[in-house]
PDB file of N, CA and C in Angstrom:
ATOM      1  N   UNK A   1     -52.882  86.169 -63.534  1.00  0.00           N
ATOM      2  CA  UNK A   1     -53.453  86.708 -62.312  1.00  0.00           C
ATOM      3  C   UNK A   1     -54.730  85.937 -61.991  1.00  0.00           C
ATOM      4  N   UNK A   2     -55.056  85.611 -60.797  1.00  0.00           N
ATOM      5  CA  UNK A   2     -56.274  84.878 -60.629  1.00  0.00           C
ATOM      6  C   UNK A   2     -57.001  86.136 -59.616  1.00  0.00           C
ATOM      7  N   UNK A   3     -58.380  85.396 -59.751  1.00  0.00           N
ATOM      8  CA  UNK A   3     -59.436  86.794 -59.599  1.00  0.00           C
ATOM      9  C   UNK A   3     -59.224  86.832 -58.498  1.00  0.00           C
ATOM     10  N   UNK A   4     -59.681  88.489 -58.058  1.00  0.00           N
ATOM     11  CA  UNK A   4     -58.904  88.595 -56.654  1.00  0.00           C
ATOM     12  C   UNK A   4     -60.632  88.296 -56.271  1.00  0.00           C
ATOM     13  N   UNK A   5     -60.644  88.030 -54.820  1.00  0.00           N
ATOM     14  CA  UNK A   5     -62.003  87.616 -53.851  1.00  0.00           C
ATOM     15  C   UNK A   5     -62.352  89.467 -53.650  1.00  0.00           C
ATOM     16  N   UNK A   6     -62.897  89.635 -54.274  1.00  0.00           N
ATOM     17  CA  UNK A   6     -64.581  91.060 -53.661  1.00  0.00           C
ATOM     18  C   UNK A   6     -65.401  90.890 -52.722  1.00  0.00           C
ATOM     19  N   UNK A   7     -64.965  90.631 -51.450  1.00  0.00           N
ATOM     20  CA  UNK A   7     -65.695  90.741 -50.705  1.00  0.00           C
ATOM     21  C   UNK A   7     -65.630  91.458 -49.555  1.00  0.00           C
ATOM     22  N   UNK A   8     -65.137  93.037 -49.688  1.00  0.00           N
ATOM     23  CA  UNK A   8     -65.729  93.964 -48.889  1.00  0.00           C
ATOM     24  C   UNK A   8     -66.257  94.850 -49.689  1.00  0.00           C
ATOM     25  N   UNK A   9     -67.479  95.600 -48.923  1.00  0.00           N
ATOM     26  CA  UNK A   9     -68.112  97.009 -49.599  1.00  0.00           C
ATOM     27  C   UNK A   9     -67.310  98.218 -49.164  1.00  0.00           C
ATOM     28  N   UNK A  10     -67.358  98.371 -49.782  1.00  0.00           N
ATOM     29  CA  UNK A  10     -66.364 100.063 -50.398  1.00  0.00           C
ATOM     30  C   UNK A  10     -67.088 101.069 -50.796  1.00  0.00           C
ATOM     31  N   UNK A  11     -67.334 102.054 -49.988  1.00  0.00           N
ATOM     32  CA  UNK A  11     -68.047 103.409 -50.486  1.00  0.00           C
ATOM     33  C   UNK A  11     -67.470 104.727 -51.679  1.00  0.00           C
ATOM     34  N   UNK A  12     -67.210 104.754 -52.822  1.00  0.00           N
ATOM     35  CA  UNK A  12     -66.251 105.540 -53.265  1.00  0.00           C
ATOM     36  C   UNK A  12     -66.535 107.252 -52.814  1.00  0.00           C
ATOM     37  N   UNK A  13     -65.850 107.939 -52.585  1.00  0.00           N
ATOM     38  CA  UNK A  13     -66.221 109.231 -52.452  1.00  0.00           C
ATOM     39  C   UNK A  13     -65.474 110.510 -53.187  1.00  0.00           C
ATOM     40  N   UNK A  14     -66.007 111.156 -53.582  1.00  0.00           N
ATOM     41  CA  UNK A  14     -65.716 112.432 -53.823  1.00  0.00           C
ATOM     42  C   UNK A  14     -65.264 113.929 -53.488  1.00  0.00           C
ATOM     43  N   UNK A  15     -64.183 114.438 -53.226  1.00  0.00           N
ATOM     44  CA  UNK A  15     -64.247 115.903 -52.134  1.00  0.00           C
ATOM     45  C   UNK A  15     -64.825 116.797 -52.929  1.00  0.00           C
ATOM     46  N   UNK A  16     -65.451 117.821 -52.292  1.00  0.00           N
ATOM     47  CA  UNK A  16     -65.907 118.987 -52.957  1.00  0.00           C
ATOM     48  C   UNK A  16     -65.920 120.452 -51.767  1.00  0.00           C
ATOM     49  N   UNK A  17     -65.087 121.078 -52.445  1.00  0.00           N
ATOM     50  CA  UNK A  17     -64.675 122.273 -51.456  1.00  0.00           C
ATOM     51  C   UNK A  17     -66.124 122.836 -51.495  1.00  0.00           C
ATOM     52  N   UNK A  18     -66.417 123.485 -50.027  1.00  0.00           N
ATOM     53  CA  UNK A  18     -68.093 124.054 -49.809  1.00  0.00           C
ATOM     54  C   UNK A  18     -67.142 125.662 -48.802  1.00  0.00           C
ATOM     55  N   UNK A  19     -67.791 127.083 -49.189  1.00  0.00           N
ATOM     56  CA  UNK A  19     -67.479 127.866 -48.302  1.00  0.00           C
ATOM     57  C   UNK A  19     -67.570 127.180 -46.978  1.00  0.00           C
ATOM     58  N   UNK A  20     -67.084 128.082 -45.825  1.00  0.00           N
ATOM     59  CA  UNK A  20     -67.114 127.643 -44.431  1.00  0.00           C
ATOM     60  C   UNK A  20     -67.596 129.029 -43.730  1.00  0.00           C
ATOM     61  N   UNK A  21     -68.416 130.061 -44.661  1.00  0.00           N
ATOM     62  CA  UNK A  21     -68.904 130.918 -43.450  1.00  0.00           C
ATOM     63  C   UNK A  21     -67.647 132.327 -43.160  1.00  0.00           C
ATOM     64  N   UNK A  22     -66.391 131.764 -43.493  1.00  0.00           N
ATOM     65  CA  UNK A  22     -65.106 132.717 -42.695  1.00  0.00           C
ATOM     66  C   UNK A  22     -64.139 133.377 -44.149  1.00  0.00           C
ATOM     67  N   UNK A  23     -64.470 132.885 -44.944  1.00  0.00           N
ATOM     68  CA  UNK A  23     -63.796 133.133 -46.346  1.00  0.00           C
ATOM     69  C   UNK A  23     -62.583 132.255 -46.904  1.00  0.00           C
ATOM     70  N   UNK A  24     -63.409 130.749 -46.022  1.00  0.00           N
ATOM     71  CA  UNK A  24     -62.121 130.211 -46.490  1.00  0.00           C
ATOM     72  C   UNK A  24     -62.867 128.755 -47.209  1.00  0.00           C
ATOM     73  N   UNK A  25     -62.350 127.596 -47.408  1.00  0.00           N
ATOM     74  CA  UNK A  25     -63.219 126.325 -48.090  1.00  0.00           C
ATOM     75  C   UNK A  25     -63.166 125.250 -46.710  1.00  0.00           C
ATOM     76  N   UNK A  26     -64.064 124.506 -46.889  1.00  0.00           N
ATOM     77  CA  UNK A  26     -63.978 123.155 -46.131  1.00  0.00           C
ATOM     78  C   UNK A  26     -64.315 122.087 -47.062  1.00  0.00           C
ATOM     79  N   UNK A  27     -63.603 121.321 -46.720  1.00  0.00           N
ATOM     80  CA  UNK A  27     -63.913 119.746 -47.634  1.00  0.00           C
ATOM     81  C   UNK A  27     -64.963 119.095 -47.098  1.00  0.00           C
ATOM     82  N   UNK A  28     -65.907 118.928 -48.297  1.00  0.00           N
ATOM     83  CA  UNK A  28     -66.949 117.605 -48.148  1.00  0.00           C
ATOM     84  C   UNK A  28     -67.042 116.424 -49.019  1.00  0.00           C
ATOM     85  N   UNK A  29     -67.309 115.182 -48.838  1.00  0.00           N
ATOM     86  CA  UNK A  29     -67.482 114.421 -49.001  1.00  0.00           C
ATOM     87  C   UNK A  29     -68.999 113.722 -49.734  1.00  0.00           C
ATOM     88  N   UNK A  30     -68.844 113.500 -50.630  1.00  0.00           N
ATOM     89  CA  UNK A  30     -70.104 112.783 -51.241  1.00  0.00           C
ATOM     90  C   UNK A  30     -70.164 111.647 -51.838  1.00  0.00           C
ATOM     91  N   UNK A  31     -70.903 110.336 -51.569  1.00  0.00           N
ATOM     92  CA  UNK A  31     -70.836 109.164 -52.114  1.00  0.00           C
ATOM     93  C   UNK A  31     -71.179 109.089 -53.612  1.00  0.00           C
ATOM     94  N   UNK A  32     -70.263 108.650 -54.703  1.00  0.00           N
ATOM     95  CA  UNK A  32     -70.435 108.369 -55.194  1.00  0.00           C
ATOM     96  C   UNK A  32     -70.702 106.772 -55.977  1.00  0.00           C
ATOM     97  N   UNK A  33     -71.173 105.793 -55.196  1.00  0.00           N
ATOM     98  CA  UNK A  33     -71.366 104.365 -55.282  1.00  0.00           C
ATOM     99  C   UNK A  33     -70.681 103.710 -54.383  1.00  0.00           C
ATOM    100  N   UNK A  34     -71.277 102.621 -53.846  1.00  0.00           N
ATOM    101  CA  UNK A  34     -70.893 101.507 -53.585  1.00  0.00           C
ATOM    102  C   UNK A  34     -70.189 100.459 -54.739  1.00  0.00           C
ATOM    103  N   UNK A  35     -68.781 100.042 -54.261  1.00  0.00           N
ATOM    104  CA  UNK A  35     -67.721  99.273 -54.968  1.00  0.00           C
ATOM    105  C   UNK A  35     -67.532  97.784 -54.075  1.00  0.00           C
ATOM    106  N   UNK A  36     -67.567  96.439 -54.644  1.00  0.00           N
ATOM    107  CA  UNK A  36     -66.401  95.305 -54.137  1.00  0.00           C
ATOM    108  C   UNK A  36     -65.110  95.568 -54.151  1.00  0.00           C
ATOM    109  N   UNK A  37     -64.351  94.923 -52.930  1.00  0.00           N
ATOM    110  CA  UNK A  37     -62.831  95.120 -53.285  1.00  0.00           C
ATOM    111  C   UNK A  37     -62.252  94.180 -52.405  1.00  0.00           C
ATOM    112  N   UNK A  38     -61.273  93.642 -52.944  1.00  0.00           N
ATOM    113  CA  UNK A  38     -60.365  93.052 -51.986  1.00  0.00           C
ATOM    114  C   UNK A  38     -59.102  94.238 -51.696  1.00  0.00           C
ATOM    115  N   UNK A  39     -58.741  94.279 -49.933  1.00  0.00           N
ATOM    116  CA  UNK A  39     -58.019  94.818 -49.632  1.00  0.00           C
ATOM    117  C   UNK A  39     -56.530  94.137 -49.186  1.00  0.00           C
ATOM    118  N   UNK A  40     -55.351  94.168 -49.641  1.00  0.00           N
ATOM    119  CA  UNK A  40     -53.899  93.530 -49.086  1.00  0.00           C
ATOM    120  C   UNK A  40     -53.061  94.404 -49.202  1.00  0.00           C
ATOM    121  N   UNK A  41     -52.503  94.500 -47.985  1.00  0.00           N
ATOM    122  CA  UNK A  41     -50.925  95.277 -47.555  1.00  0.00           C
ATOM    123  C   UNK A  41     -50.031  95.386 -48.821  1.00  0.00           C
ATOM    124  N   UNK A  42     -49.357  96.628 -48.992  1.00  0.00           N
ATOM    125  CA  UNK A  42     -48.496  96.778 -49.738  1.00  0.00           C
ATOM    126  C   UNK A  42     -47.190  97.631 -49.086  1.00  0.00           C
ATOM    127  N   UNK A  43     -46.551  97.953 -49.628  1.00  0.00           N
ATOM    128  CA  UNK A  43     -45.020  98.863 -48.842  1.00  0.00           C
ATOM    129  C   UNK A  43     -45.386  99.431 -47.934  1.00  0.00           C
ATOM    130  N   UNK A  44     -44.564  99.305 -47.419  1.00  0.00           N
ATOM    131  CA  UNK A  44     -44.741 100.611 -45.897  1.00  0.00           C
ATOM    132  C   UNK A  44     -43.321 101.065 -45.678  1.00  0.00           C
ATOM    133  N   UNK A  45     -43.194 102.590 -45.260  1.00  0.00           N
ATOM    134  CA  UNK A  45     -41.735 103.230 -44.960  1.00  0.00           C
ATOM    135  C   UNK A  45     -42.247 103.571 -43.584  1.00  0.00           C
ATOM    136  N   UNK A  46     -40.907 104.544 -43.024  1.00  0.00           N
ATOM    137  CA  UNK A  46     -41.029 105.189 -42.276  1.00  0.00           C
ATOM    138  C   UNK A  46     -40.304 106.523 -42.448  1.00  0.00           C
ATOM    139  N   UNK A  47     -41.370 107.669 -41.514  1.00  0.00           N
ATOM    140  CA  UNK A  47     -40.655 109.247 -42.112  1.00  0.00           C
ATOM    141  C   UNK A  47     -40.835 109.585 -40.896  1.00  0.00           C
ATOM    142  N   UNK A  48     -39.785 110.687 -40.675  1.00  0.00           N
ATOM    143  CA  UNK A  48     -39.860 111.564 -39.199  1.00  0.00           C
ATOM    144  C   UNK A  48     -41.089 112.372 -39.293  1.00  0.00           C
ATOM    145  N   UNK A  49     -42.126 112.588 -38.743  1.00  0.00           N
ATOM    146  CA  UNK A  49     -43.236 113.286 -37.964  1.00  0.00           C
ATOM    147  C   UNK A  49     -42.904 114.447 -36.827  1.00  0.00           C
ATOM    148  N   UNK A  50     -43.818 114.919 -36.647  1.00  0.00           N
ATOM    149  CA  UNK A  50     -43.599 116.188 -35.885  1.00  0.00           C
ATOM    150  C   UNK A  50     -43.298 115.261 -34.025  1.00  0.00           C
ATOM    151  N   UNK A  51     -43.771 114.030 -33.900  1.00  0.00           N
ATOM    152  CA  UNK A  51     -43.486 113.933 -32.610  1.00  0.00           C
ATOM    153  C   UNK A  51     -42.444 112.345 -32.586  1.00  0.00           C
ATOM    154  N   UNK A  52     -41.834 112.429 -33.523  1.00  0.00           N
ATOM    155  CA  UNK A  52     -40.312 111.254 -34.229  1.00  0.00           C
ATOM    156  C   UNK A  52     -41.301 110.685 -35.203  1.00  0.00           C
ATOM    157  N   UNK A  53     -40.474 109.122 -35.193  1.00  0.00           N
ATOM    158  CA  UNK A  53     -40.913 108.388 -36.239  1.00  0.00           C
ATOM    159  C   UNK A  53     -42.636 108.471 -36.806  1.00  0.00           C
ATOM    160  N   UNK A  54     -42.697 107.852 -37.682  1.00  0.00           N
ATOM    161  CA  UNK A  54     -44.531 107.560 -38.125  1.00  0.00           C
ATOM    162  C   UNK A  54     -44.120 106.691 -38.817  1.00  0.00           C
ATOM    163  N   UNK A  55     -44.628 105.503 -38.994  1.00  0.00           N
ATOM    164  CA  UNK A  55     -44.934 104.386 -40.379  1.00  0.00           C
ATOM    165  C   UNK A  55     -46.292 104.664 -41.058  1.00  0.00           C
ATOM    166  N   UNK A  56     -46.275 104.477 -42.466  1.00  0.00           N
ATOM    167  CA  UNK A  56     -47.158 104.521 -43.206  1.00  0.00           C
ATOM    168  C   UNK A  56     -47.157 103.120 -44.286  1.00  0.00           C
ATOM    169  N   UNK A  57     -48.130 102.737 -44.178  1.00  0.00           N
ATOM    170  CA  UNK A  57     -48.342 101.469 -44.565  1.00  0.00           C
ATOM    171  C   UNK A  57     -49.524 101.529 -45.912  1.00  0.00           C
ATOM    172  N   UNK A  58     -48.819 101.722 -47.129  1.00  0.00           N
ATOM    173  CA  UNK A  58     -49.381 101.620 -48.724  1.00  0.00           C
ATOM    174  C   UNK A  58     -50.431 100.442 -48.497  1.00  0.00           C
ATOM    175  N   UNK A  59     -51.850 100.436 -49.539  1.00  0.00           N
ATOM    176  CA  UNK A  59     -52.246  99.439 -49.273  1.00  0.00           C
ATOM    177  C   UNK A  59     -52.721  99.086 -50.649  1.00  0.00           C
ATOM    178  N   UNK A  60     -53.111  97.906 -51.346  1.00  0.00           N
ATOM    179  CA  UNK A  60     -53.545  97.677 -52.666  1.00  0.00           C
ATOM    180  C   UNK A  60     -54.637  97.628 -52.777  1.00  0.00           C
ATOM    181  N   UNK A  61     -55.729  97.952 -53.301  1.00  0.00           N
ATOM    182  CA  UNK A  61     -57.119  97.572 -53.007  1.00  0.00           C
ATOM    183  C   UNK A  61     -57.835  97.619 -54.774  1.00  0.00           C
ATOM    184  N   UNK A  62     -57.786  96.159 -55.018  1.00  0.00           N
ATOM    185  CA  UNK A  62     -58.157  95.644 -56.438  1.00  0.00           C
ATOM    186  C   UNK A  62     -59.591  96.078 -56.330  1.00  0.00           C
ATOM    187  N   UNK A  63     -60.061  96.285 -57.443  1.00  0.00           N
ATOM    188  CA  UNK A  63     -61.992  96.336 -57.520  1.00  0.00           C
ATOM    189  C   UNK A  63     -62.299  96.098 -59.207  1.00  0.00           C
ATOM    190  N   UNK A  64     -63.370  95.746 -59.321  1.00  0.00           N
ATOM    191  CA  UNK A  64     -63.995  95.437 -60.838  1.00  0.00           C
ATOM    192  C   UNK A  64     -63.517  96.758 -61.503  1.00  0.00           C
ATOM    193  N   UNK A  65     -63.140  96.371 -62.345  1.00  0.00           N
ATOM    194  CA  UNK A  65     -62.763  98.066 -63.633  1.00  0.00           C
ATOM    195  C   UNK A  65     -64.047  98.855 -64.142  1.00  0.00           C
ATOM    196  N   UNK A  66     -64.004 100.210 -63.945  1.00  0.00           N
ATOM    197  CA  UNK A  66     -65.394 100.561 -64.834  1.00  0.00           C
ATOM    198  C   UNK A  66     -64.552 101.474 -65.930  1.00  0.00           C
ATOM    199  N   UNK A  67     -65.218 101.848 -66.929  1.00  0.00           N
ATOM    200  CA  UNK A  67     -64.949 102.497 -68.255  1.00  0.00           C
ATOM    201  C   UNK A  67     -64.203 104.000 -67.871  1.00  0.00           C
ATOM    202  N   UNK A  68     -63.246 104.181 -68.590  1.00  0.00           N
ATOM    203  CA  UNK A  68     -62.599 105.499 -68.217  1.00  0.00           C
ATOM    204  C   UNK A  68     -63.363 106.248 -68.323  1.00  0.00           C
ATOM    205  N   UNK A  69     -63.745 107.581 -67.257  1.00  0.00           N
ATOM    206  CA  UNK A  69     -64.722 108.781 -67.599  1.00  0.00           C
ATOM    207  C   UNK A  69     -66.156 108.296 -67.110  1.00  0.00           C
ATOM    208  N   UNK A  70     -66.268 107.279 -66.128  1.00  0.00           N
ATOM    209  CA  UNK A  70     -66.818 106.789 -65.482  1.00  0.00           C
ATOM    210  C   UNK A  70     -66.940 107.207 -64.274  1.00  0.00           C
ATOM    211  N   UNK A  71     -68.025 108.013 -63.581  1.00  0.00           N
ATOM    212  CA  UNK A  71     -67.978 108.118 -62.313  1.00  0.00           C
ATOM    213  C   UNK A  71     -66.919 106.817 -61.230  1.00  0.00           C
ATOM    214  N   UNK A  72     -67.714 105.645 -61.722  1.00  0.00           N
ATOM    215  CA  UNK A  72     -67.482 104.649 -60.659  1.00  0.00           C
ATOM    216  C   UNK A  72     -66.239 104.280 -60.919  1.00  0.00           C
ATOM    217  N   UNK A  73     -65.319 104.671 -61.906  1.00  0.00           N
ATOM    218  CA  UNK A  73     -63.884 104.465 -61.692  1.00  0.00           C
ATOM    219  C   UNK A  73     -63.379 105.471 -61.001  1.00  0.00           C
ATOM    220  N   UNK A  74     -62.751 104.949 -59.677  1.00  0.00           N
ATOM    221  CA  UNK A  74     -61.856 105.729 -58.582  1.00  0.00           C
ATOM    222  C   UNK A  74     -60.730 107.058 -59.350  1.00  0.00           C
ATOM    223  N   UNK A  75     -60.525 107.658 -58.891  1.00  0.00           N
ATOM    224  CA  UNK A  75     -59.413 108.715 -59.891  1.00  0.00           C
ATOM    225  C   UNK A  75     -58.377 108.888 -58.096  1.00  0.00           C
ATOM    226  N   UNK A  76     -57.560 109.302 -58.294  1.00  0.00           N
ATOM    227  CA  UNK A  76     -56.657 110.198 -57.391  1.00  0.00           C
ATOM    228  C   UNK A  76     -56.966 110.874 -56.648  1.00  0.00           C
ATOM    229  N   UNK A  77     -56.928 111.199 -55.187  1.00  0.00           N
ATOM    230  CA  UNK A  77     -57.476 112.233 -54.461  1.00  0.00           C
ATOM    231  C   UNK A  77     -59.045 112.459 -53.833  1.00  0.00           C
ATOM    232  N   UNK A  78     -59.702 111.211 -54.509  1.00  0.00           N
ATOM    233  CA  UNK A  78     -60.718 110.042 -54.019  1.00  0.00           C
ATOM    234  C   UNK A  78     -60.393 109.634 -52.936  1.00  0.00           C
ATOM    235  N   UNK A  79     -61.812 108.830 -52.392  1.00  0.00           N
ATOM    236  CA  UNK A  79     -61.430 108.010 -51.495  1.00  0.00           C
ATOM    237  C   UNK A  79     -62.587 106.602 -51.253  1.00  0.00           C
ATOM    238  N   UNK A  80     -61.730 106.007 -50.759  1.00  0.00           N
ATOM    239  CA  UNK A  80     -62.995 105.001 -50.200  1.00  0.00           C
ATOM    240  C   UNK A  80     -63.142 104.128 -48.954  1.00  0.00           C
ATOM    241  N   UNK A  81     -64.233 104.140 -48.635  1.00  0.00           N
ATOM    242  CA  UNK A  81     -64.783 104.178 -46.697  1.00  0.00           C
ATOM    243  C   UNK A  81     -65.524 102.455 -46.695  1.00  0.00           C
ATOM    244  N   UNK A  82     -65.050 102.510 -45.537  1.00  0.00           N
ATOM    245  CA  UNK A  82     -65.535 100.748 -44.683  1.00  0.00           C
ATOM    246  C   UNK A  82     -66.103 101.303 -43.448  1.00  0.00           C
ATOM    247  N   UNK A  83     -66.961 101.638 -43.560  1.00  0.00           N
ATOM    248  CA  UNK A  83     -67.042 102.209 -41.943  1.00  0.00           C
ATOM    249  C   UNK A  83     -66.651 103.169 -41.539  1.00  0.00           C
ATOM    250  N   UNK A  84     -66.054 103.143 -40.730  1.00  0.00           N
ATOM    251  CA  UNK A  84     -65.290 104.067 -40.096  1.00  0.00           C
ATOM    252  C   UNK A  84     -63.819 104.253 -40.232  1.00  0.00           C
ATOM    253  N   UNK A  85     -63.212 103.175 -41.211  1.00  0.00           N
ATOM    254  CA  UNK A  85     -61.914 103.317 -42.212  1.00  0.00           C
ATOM    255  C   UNK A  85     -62.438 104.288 -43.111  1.00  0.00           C
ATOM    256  N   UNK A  86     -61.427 104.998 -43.575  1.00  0.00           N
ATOM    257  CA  UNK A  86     -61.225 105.679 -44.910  1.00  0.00           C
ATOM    258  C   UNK A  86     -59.969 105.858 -45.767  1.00  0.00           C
ATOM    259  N   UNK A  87     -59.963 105.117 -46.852  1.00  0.00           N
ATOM    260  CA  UNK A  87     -58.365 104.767 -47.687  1.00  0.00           C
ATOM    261  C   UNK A  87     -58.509 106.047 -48.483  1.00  0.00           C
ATOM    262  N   UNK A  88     -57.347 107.428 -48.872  1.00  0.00           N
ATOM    263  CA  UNK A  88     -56.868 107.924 -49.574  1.00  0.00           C
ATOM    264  C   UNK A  88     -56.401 107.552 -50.720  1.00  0.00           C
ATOM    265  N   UNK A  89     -56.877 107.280 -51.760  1.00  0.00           N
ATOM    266  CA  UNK A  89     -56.669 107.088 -53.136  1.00  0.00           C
ATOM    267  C   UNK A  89     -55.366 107.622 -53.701  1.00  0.00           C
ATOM    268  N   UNK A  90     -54.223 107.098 -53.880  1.00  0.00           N
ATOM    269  CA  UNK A  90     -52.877 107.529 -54.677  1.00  0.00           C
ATOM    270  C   UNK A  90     -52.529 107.982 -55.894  1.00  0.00           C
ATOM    271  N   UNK A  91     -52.896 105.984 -56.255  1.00  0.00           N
ATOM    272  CA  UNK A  91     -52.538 106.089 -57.788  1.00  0.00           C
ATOM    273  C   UNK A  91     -54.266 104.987 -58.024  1.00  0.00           C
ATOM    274  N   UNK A  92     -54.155 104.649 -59.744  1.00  0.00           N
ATOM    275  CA  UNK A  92     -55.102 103.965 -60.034  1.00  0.00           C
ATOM    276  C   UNK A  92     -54.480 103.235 -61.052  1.00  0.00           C
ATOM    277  N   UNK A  93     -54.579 102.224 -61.623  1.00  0.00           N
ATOM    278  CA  UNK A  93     -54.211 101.316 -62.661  1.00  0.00           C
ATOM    279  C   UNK A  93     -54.524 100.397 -62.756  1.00  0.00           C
ATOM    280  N   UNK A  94     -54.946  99.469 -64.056  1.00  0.00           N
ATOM    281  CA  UNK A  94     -54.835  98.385 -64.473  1.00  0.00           C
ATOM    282  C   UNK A  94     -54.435  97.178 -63.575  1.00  0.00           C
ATOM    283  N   UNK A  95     -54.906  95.865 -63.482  1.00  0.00           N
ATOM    284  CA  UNK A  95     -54.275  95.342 -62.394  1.00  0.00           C
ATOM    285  C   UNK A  95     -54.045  93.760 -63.771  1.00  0.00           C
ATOM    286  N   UNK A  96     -55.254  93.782 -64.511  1.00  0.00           N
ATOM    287  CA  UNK A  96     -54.540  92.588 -65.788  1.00  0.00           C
ATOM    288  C   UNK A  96     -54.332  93.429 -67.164  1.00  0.00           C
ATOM    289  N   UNK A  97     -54.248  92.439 -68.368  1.00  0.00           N
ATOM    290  CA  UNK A  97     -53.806  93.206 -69.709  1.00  0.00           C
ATOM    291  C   UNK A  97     -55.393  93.186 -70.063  1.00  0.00           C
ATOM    292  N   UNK A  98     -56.402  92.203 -69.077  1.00  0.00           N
ATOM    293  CA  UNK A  98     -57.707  92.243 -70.242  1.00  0.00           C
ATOM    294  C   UNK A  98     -58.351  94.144 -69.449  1.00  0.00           C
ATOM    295  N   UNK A  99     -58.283  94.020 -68.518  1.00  0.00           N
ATOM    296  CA  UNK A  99     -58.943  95.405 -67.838  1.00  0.00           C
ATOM    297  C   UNK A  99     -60.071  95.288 -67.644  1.00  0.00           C
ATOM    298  N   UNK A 100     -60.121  94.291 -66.693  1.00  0.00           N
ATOM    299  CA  UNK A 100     -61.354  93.776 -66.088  1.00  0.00           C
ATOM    300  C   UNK A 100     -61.035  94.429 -64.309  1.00  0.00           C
ATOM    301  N   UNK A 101     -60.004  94.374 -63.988  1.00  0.00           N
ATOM    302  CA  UNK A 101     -60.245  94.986 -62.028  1.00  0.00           C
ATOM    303  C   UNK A 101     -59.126  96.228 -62.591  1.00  0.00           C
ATOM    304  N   UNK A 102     -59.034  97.030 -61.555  1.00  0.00           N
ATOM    305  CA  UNK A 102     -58.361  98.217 -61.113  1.00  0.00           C
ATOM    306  C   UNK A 102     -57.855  97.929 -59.679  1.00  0.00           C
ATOM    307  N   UNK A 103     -56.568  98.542 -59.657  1.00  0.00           N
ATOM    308  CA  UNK A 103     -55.443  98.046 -58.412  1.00  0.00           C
ATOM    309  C   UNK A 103     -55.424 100.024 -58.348  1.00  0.00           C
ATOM    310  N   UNK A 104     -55.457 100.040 -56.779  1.00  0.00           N
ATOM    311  CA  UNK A 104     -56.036 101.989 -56.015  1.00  0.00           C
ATOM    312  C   UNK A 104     -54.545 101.114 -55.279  1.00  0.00           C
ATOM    313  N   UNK A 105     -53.473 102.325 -55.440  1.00  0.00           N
ATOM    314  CA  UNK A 105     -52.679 102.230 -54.049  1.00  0.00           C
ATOM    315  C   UNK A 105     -53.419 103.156 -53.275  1.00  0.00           C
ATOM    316  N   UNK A 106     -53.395 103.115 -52.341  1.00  0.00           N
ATOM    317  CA  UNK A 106     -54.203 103.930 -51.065  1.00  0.00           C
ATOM    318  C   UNK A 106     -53.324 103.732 -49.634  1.00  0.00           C
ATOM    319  N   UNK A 107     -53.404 104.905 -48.922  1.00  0.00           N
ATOM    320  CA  UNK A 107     -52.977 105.074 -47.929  1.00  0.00           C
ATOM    321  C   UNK A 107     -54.580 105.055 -46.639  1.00  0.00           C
ATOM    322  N   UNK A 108     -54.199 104.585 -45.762  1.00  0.00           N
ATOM    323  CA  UNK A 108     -55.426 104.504 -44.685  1.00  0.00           C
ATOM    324  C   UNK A 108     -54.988 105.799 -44.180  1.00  0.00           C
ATOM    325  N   UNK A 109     -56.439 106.570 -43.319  1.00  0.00           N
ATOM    326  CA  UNK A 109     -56.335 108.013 -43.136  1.00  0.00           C
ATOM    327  C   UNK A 109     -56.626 108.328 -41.433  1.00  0.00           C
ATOM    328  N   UNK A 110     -56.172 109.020 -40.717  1.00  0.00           N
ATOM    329  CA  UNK A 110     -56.336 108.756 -39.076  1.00  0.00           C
ATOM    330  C   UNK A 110     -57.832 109.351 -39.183  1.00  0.00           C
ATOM    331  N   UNK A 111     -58.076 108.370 -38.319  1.00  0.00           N
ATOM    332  CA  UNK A 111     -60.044 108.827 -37.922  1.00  0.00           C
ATOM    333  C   UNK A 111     -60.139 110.324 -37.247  1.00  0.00           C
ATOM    334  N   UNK A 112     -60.772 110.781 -37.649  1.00  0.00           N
ATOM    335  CA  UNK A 112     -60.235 112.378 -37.278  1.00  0.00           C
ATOM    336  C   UNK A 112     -62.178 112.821 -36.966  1.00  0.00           C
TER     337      UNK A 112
END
């Protein structure tokens, strides 16, 4: 594997359910570090949606490895922000045998 290029900033984030006042939760968001990453296309399907088709387009997004039990290693159900992008965190794994980067499948999330 040759090193992938790090050169976008990546915000990692965290959800944390907060009451909402009504007796129910709302999701918030909290940064937990700034990450490098290279981002490249991976699978994409298509599934029927409430108004027909939708494509969803998987994406790979390599970054430096940090130590398991590490804040700054991404987990599942994470996420991480470019702006005004925000990738949904899938899976997480290994991307060589030494375990130097981490490969996030991630799904991109509609700006809402």
């Amino acid at each position: 594997m040759s090193a992938p290029r790090l050169t976008r900033a990546l915000v990692l984030e965290h959800p944390q359910a907060a009451p909402d006042g009504a007796g129910g939760q709302a999701i918030t968001w909290s940064a937990l570090g700034m990450l490098w990453a290279e981002i490249r296309p991976g699978a994409g399907n298509e599934r029927m949606g409430a108004m027909g088709p939708e494509a969803a387009q998987r994406l790979r997004i390599t970054l430096r490895a940090a130590p398991a039990g590490s804040p700054r290693r991404p987990r599942p159900g994470q996420r991480l922000v470019e702006g005004p992008r925000r990738f949904r965190i899938l899976a997480v794994a290994e991307a060589d045998p030494t375990g130097r980067y981490l490969v996030c499948t991630a799904l991109e999330e509609d700006p809402a």
